[in-house]
Protein backbone atom coordinates (compact mmCIF):
# COMPACT_ATOMS: atom_id res chain seq x y z
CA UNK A 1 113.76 68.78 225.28
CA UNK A 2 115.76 66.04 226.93
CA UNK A 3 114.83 64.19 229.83
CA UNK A 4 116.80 62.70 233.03
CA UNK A 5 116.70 61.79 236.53
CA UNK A 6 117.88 62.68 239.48
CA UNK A 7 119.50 60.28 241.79
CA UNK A 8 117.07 61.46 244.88
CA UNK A 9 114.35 59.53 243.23
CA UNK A 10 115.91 55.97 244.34
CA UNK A 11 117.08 57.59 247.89
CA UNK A 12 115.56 54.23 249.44
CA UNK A 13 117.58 52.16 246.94
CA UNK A 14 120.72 53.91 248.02
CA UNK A 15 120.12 54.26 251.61
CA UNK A 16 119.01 50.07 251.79
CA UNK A 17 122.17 49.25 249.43
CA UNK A 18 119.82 47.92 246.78
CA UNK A 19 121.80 50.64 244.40
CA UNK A 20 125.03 52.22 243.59
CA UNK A 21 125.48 55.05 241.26
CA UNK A 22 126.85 52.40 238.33
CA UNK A 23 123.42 50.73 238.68
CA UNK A 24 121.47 54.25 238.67
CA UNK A 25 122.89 55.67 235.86
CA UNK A 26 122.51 51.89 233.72
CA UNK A 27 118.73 52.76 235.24
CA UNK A 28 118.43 56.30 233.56
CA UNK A 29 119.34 54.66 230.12
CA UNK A 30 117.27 51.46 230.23
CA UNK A 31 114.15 54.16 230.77
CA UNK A 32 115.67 55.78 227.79
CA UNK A 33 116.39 59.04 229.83
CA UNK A 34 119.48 61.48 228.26
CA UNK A 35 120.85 62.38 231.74
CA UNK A 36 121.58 62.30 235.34
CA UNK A 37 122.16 64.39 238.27
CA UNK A 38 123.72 63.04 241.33
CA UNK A 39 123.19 63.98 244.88
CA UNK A 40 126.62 64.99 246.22
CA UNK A 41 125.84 65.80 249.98
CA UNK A 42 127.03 63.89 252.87
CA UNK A 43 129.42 60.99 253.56
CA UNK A 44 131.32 59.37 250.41
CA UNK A 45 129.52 62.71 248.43
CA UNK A 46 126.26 61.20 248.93
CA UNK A 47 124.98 58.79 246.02
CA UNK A 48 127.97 59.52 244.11
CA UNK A 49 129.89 56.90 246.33
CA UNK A 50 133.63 57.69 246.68
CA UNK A 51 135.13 61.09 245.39
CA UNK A 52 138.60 58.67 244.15
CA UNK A 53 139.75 59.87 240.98
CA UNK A 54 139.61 56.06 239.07
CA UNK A 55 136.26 55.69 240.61
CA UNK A 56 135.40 59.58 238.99
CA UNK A 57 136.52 58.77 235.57
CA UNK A 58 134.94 54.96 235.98
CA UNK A 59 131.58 56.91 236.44
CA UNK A 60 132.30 59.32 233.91
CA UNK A 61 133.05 56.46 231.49
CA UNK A 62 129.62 55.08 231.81
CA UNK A 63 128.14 58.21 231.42
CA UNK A 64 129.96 58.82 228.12
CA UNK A 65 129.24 55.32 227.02
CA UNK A 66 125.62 55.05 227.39
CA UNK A 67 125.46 58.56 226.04
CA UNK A 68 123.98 59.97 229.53
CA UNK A 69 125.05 63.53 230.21
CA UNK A 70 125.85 63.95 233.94
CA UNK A 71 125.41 66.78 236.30
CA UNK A 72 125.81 66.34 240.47
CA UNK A 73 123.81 69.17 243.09
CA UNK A 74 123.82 68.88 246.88
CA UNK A 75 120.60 67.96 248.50
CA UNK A 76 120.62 71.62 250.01
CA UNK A 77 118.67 73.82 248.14
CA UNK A 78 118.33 76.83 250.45
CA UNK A 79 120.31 79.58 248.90
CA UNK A 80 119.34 81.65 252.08
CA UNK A 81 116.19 83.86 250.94
């Protein structure tokens, strides 16, 4: 089973500008985690930061260089039941 965190778990960090999703995902690997998950709702798609395509494939690269696999989820869970 591999391990990884989810982006909602430094909300504060985000929200206060103490983090960006460069220094989140560095985070997941220095706590030896395999992947993260990226909150994708609201302005700039949330943590994620900018939805540019250099800035995607920036983010992407660190992913693939620290060997983190990446998935992203809106903070809306409610699939109406």
């Amino acid at each position: 089973m591999l391990l990884g965190l989810e982006s909602f778990s430094y909300h504060l960090a985000f929200a206060y500008k103490q983090m960006n999703v460069f220094d989140f995902i560095r985070r997941t690997a220095e706590l030896g985690l395999a992947g993260v998950e990226i909150l994708v709702e609201g302005a700039n798609l949330g943590h994620l930061g900018s939805e540019d395509p250099g800035f995607l494939r920036d983010v992407r690269a660190l992913t693939d260089e620290l060997a983190c696999t990446s998935n992203s989820t809106p903070a809306n869970t409610d699939r109406g039941t």
